[in-house]
PDB file of N, CA and C in Angstrom:
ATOM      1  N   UNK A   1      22.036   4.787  27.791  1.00  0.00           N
ATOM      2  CA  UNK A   1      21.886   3.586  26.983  1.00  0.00           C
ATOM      3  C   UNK A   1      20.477   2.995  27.072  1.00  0.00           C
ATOM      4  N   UNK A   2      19.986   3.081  28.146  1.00  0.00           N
ATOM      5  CA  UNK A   2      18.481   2.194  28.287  1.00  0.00           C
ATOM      6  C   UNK A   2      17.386   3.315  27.489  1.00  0.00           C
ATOM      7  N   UNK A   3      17.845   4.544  27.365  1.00  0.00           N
ATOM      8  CA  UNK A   3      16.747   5.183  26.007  1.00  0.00           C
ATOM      9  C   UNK A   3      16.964   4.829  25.025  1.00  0.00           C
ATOM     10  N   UNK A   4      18.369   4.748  24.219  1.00  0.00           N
ATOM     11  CA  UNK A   4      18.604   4.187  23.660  1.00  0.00           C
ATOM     12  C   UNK A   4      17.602   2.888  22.759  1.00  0.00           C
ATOM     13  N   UNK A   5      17.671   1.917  23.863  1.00  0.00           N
ATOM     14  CA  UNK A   5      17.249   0.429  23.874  1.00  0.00           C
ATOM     15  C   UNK A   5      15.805   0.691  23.913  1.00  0.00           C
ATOM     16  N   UNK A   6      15.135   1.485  24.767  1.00  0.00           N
ATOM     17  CA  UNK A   6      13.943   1.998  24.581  1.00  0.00           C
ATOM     18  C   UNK A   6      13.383   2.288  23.168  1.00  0.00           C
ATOM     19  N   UNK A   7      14.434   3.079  23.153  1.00  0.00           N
ATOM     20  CA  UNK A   7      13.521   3.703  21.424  1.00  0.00           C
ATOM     21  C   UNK A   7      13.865   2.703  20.124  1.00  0.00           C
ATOM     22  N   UNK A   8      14.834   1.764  20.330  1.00  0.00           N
ATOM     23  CA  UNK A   8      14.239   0.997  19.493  1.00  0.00           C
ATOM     24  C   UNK A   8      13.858  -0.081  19.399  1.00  0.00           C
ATOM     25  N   UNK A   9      13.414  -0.474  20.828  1.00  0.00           N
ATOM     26  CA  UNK A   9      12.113  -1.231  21.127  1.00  0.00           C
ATOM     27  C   UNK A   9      10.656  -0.458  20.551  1.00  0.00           C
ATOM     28  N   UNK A  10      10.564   0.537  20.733  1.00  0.00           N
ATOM     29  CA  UNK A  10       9.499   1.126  19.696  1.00  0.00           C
ATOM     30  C   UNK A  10       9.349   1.491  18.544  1.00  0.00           C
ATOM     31  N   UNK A  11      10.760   1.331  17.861  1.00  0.00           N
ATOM     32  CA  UNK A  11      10.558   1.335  16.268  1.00  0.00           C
ATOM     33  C   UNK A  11      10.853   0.379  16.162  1.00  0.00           C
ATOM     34  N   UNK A  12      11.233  -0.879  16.772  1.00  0.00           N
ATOM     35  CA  UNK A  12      10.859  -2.239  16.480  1.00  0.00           C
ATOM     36  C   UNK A  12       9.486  -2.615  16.413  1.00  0.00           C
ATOM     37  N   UNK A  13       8.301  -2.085  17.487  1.00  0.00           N
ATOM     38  CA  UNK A  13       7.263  -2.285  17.863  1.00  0.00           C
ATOM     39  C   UNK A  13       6.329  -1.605  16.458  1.00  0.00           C
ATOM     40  N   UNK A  14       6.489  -0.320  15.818  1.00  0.00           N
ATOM     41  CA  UNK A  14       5.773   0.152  15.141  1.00  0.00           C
ATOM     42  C   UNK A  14       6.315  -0.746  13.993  1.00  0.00           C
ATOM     43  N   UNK A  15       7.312  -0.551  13.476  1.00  0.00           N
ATOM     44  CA  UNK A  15       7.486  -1.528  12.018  1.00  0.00           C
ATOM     45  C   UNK A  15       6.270  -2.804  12.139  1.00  0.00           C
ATOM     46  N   UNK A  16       6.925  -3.754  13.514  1.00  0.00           N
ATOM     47  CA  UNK A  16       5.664  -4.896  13.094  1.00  0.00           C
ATOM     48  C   UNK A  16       4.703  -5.272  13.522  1.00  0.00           C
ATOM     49  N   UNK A  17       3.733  -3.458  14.109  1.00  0.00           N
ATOM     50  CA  UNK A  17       2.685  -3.246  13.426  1.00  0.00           C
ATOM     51  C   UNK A  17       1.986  -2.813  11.964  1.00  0.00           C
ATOM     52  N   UNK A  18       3.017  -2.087  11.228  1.00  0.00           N
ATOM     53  CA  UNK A  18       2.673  -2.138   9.788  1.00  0.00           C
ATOM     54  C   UNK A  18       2.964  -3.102   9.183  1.00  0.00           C
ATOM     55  N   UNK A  19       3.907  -3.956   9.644  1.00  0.00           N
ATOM     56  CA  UNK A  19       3.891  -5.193   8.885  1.00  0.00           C
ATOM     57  C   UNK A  19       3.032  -6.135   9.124  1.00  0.00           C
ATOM     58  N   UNK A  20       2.327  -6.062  10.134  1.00  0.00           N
ATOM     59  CA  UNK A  20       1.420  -7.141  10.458  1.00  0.00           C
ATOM     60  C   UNK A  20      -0.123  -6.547   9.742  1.00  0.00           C
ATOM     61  N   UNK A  21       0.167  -5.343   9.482  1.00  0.00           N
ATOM     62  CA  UNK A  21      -1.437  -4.583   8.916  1.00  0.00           C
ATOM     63  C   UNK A  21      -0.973  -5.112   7.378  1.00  0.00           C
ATOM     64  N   UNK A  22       0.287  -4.971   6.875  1.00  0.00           N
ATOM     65  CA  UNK A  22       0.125  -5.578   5.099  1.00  0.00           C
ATOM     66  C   UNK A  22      -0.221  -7.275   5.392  1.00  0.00           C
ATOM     67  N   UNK A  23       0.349  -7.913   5.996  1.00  0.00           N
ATOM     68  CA  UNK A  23       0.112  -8.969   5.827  1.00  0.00           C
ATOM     69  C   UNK A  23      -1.488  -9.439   6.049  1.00  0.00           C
ATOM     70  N   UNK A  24      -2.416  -8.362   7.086  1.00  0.00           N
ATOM     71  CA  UNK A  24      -3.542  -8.701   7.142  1.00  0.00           C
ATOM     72  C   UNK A  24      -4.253  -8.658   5.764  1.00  0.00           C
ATOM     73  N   UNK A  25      -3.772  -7.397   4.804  1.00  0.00           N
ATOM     74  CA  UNK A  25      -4.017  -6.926   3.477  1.00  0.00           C
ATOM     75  C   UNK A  25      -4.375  -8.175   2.934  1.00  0.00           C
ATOM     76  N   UNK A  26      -3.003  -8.999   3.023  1.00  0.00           N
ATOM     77  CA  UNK A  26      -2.809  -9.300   1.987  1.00  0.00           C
ATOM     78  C   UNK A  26      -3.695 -10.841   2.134  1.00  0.00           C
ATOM     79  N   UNK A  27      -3.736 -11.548   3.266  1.00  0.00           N
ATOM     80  CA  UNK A  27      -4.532 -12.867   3.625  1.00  0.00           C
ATOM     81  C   UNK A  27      -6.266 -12.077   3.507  1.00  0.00           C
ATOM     82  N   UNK A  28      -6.482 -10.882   4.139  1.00  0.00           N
ATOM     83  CA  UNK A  28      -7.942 -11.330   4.100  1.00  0.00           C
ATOM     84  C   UNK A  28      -8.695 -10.465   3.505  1.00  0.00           C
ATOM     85  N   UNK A  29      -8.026  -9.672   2.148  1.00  0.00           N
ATOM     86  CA  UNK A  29      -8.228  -8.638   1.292  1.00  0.00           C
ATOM     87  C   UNK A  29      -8.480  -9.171  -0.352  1.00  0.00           C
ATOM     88  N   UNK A  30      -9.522  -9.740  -0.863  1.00  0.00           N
ATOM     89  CA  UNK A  30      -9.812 -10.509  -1.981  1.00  0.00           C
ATOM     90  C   UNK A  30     -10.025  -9.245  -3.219  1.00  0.00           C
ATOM     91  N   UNK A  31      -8.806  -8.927  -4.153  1.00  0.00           N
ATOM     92  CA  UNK A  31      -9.263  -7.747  -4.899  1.00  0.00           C
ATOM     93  C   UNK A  31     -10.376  -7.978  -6.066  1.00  0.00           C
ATOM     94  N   UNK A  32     -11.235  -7.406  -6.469  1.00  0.00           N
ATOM     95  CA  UNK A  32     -12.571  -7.861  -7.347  1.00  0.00           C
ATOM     96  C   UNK A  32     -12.013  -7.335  -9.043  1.00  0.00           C
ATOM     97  N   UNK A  33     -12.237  -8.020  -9.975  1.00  0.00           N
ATOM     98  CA  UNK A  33     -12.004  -8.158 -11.164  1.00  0.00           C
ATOM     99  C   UNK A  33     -13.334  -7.659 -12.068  1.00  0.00           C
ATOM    100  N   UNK A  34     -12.704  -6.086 -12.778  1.00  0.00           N
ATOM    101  CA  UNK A  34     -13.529  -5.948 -13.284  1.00  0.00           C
ATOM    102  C   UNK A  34     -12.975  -4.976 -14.801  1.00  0.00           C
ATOM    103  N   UNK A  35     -13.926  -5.374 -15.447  1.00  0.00           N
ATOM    104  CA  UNK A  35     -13.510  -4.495 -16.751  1.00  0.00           C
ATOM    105  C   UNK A  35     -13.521  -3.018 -16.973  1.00  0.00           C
ATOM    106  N   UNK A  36     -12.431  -2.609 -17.538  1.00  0.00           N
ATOM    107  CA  UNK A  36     -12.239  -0.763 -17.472  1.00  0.00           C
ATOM    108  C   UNK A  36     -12.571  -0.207 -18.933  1.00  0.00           C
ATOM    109  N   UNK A  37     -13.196   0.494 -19.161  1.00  0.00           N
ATOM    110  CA  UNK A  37     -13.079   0.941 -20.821  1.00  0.00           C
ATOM    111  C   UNK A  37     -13.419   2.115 -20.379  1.00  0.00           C
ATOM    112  N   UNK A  38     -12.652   3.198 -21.207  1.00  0.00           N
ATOM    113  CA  UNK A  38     -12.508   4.373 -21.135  1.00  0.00           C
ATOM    114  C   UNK A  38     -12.678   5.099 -22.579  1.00  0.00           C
ATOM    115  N   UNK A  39     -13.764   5.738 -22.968  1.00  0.00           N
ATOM    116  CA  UNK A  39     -14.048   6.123 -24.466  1.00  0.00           C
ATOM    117  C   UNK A  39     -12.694   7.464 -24.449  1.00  0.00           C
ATOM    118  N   UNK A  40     -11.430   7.978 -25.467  1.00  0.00           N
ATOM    119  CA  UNK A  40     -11.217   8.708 -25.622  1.00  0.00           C
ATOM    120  C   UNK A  40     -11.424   9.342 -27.119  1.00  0.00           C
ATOM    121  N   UNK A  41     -11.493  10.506 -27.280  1.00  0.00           N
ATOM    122  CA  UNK A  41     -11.954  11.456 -28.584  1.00  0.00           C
ATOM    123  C   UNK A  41     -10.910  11.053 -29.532  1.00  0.00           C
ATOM    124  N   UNK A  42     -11.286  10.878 -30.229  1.00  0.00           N
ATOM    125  CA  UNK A  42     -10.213  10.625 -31.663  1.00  0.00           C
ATOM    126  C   UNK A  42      -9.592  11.950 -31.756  1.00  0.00           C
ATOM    127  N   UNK A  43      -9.971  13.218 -31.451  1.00  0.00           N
ATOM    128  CA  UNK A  43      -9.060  14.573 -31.575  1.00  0.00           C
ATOM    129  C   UNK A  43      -7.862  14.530 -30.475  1.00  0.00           C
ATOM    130  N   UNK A  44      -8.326  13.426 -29.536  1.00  0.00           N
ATOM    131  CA  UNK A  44      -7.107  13.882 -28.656  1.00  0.00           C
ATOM    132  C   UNK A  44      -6.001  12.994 -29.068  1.00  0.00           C
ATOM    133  N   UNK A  45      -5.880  11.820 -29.535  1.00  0.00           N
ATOM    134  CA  UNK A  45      -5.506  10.684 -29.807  1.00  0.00           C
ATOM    135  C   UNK A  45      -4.018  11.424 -30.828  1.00  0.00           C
ATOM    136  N   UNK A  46      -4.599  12.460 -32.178  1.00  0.00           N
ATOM    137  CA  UNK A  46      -3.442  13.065 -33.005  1.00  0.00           C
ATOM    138  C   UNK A  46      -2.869  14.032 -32.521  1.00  0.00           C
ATOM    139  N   UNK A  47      -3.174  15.000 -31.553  1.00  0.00           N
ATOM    140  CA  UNK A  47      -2.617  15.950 -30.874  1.00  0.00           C
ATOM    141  C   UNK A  47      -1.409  15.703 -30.479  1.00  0.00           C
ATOM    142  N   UNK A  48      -0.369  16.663 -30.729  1.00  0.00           N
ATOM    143  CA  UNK A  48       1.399  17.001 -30.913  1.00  0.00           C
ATOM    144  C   UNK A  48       1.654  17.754 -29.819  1.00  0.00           C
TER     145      UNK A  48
END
């Protein structure tokens, strides 16, 4: 039983380290705004 309790004390432990890495994402990660234009060929545009 105490491996048991062991091991998921460590997949308790890893989850909220990835959860604590999104949440860092998400407070100190500012995404930048920028415009996309993409020229495509008018031949590809009718293609079946």
């Amino acid at each position: 039983m105490p491996t048991l309790i062991r091991f998921f004390i460590v997949i308790l432990f890893i989850a909220a380290l990835i959860y604590g890495a999104m949440f860092a994402l998400v407070v100190f990660v500012e995404p930048s705004e920028k415009t996309v234009s993409d020229r495509i060929p008018a031949r590809e545009l009718f293609q079946n």
